[in-house]
PDB file of N, CA and C in Angstrom:
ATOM      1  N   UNK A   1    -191.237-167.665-160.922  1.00  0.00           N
ATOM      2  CA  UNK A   1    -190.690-166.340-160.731  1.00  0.00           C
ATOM      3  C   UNK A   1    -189.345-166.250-161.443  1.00  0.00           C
ATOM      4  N   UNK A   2    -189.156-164.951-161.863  1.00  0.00           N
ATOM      5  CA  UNK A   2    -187.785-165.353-162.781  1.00  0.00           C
ATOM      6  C   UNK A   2    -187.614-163.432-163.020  1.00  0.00           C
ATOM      7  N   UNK A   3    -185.955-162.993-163.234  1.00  0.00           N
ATOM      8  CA  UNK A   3    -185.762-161.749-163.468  1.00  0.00           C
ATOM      9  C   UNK A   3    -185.241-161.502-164.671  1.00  0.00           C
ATOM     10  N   UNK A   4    -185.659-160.310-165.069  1.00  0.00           N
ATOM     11  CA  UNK A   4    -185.377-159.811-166.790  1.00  0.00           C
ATOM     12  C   UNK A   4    -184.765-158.613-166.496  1.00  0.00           C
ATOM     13  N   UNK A   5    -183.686-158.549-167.548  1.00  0.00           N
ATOM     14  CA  UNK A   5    -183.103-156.969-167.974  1.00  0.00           C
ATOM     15  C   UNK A   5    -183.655-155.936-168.854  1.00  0.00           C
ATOM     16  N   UNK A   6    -184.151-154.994-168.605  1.00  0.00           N
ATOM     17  CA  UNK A   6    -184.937-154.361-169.247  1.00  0.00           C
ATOM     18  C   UNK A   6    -183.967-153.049-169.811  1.00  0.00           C
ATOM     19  N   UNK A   7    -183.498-153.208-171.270  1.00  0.00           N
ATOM     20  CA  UNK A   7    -182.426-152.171-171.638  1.00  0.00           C
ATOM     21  C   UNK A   7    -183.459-150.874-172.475  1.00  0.00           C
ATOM     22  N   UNK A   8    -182.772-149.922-171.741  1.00  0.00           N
ATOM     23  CA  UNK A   8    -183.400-148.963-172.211  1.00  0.00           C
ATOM     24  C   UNK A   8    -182.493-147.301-173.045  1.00  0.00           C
ATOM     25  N   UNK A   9    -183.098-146.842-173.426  1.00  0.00           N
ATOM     26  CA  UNK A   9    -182.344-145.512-174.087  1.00  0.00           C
ATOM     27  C   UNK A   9    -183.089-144.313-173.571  1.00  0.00           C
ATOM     28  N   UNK A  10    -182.128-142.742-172.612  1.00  0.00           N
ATOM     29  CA  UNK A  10    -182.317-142.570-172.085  1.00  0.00           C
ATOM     30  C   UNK A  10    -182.711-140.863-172.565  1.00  0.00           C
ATOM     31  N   UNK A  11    -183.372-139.832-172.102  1.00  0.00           N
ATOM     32  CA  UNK A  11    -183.602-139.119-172.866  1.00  0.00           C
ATOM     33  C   UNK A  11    -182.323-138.544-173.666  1.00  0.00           C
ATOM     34  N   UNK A  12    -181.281-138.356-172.910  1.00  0.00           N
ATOM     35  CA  UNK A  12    -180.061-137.386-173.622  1.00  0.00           C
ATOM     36  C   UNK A  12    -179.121-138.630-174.377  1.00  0.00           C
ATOM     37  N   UNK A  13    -179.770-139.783-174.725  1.00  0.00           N
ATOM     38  CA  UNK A  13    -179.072-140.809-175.976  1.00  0.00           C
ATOM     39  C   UNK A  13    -178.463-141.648-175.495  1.00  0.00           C
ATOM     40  N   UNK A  14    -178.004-142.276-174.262  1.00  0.00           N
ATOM     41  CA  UNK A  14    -177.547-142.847-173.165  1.00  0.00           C
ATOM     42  C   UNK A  14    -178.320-143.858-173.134  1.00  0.00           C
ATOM     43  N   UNK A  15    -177.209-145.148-172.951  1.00  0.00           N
ATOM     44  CA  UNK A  15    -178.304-146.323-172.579  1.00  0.00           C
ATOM     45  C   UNK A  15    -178.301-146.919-170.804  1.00  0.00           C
ATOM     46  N   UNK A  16    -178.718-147.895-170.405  1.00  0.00           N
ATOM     47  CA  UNK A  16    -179.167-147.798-169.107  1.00  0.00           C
ATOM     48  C   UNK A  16    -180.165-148.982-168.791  1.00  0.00           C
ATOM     49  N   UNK A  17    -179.911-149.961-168.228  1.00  0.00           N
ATOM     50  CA  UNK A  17    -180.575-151.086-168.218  1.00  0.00           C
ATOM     51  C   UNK A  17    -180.922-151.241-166.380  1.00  0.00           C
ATOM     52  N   UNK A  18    -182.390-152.169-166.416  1.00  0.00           N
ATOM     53  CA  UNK A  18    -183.024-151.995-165.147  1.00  0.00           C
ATOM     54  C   UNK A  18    -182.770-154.270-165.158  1.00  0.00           C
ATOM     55  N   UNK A  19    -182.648-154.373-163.845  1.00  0.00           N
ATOM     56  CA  UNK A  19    -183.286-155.739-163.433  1.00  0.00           C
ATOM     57  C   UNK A  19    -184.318-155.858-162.544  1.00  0.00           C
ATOM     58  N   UNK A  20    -184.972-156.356-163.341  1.00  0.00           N
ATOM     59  CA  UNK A  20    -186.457-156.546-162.696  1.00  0.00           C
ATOM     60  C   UNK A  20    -186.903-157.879-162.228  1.00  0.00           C
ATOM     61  N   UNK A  21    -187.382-158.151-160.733  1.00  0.00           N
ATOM     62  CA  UNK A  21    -187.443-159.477-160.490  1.00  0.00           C
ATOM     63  C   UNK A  21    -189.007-159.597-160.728  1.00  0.00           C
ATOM     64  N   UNK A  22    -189.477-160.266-161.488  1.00  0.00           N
ATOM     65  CA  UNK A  22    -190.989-160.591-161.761  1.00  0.00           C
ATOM     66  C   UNK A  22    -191.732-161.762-160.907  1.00  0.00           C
ATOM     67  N   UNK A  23    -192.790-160.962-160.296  1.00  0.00           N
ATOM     68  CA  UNK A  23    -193.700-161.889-159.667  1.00  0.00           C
ATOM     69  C   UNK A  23    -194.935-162.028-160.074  1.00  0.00           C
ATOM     70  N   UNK A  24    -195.232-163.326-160.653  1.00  0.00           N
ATOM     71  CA  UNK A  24    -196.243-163.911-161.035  1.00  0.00           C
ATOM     72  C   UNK A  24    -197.145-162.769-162.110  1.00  0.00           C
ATOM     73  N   UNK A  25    -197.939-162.303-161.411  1.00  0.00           N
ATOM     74  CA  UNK A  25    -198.889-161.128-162.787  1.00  0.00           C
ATOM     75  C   UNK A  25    -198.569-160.101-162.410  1.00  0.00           C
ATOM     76  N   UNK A  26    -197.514-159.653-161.567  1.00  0.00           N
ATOM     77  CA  UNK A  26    -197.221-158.415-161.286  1.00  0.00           C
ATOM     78  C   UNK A  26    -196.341-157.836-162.009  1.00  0.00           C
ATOM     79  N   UNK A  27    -196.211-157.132-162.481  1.00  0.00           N
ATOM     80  CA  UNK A  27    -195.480-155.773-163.572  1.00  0.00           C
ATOM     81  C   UNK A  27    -193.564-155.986-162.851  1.00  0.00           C
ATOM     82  N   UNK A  28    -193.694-156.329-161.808  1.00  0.00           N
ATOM     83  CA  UNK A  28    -191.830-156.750-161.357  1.00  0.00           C
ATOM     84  C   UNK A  28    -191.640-155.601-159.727  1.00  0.00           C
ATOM     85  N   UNK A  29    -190.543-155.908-159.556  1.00  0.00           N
ATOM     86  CA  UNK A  29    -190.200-155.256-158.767  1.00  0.00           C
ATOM     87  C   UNK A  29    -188.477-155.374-159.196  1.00  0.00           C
ATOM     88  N   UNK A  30    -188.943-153.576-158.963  1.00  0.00           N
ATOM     89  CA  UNK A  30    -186.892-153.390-159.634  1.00  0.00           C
ATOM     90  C   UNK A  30    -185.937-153.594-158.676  1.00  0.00           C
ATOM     91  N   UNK A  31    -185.284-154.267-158.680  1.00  0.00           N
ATOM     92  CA  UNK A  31    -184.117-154.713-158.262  1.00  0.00           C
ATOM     93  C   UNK A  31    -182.710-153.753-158.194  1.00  0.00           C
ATOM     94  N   UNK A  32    -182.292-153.376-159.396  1.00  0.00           N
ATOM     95  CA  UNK A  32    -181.209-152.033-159.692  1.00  0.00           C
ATOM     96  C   UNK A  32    -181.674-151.587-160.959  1.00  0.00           C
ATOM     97  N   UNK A  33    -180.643-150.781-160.944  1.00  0.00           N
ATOM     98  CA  UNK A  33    -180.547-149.535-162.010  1.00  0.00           C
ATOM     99  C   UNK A  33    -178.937-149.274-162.331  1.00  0.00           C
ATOM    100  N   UNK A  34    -178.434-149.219-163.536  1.00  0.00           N
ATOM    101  CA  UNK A  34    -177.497-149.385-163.901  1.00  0.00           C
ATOM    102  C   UNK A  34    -176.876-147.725-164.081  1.00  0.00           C
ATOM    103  N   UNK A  35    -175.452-147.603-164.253  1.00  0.00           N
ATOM    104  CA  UNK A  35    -175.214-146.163-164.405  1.00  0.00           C
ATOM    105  C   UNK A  35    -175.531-146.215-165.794  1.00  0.00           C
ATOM    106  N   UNK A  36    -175.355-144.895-166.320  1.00  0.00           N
ATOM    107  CA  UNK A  36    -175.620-145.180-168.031  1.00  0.00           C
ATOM    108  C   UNK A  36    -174.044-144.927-169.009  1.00  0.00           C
ATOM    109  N   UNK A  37    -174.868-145.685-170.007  1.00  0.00           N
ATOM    110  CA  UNK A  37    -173.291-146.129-171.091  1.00  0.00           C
ATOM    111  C   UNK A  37    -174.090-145.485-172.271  1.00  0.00           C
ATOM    112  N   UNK A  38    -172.305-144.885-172.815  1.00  0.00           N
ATOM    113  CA  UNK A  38    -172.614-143.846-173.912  1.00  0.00           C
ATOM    114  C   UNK A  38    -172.597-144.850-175.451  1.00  0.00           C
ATOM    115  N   UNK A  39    -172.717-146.026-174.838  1.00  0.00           N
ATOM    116  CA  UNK A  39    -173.419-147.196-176.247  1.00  0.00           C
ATOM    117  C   UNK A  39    -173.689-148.255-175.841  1.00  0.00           C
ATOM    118  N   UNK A  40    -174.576-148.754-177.032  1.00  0.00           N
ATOM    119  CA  UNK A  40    -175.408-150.269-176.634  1.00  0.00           C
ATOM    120  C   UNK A  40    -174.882-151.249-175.820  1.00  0.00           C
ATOM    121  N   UNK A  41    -173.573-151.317-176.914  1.00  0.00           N
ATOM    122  CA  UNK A  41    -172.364-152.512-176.491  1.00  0.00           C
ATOM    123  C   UNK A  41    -171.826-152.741-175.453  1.00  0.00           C
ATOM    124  N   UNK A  42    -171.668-151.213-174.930  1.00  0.00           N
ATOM    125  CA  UNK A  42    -171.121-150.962-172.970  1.00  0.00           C
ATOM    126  C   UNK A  42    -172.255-151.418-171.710  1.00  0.00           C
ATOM    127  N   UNK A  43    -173.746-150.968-172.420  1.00  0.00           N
ATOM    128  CA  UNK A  43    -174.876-151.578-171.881  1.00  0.00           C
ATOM    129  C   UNK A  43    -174.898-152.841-171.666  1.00  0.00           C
ATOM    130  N   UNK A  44    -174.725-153.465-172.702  1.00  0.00           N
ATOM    131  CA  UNK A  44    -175.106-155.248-172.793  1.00  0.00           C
ATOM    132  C   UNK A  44    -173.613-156.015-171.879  1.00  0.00           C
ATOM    133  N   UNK A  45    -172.989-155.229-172.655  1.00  0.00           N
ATOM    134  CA  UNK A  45    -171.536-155.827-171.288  1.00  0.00           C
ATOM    135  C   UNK A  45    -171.803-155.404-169.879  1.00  0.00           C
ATOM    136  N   UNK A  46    -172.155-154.341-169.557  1.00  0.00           N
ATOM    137  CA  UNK A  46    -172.661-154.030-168.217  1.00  0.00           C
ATOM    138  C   UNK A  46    -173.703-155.391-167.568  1.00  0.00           C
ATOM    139  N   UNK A  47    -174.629-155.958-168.684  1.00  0.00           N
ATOM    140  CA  UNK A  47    -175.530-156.832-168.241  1.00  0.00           C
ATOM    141  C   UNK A  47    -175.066-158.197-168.108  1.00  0.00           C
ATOM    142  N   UNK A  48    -173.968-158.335-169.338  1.00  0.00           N
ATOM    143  CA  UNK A  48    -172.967-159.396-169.080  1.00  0.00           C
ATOM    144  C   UNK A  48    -172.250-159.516-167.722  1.00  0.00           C
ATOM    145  N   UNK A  49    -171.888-158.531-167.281  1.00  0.00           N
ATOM    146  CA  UNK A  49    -171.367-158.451-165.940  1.00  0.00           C
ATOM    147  C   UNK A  49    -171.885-159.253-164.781  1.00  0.00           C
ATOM    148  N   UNK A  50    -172.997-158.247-164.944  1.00  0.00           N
ATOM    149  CA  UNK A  50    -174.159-158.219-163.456  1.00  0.00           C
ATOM    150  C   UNK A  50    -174.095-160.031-163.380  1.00  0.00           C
ATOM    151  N   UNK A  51    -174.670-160.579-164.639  1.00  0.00           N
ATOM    152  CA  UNK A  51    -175.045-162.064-164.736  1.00  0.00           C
ATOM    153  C   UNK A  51    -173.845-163.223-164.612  1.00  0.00           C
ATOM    154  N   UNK A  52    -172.747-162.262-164.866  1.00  0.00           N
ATOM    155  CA  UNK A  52    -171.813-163.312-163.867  1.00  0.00           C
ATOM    156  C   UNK A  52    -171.294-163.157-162.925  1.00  0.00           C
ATOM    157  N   UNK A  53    -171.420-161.954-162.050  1.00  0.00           N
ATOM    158  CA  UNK A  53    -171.044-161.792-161.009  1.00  0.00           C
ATOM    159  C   UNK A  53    -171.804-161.550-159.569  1.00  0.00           C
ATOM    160  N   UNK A  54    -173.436-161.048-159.937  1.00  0.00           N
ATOM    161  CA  UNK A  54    -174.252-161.374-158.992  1.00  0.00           C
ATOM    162  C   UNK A  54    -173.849-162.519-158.049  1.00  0.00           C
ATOM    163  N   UNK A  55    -174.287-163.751-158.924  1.00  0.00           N
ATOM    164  CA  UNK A  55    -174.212-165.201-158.164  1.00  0.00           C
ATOM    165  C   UNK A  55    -173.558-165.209-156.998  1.00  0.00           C
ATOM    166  N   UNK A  56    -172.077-164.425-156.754  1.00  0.00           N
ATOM    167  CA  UNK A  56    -171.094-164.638-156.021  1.00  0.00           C
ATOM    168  C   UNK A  56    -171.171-163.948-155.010  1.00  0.00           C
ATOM    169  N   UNK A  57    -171.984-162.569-154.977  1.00  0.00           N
ATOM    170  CA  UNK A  57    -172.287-161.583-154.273  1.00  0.00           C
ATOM    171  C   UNK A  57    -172.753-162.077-153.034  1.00  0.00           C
ATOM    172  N   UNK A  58    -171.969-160.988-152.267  1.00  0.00           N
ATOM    173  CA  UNK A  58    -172.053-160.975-150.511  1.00  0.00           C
ATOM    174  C   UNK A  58    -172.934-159.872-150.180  1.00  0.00           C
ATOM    175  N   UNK A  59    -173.455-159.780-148.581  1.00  0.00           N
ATOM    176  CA  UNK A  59    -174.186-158.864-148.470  1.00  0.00           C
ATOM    177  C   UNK A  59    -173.431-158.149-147.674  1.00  0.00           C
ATOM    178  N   UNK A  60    -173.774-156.802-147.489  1.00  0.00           N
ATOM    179  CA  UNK A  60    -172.679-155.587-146.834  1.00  0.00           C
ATOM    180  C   UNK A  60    -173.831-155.281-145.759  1.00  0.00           C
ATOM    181  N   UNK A  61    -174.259-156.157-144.972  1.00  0.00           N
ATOM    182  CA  UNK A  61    -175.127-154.739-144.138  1.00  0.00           C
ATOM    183  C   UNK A  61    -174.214-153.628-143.072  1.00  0.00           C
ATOM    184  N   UNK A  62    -174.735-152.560-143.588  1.00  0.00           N
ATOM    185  CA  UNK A  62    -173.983-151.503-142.791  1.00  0.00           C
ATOM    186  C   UNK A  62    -175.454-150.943-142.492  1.00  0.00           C
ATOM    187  N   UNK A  63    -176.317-151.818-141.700  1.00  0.00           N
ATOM    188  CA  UNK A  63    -177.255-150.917-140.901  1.00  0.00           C
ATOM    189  C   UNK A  63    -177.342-150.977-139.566  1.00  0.00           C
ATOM    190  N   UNK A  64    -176.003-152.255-139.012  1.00  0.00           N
ATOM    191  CA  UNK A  64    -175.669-152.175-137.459  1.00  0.00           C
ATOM    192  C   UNK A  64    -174.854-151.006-137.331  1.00  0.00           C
TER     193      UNK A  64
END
């Protein structure tokens, strides 16, 4: 099992990248959705981000 960034371009020229956690033969299950960046470069740094800062990530439940 393993997750991919799936960068995409959005109808109004905007880019916008998805993480998708993939299971086995299944098509993924999306994980997030990124806001969108008015270029590639802001995209891929956005993904640069996520991948070093996930790891560290805490969970917030605010459903008590």
């Amino acid at each position: 099992m393993a997750s991919r960034f799936e960068l995409k371009k959005s109808k109004n020229d905007k880019f916008v990248f998805n993480l998708t956690f993939m299971v086995l033969a299944d098509s993924g299950k999306l994980i997030l959705t990124s806001e969108l960046y008015g270029s590639k470069a802001s995209a891929l740094n956005g993904i640069e981000s996520v991948k070093k800062n996930a790891p560290a990530a805490v969970t917030d439940d605010q459903t008590a």
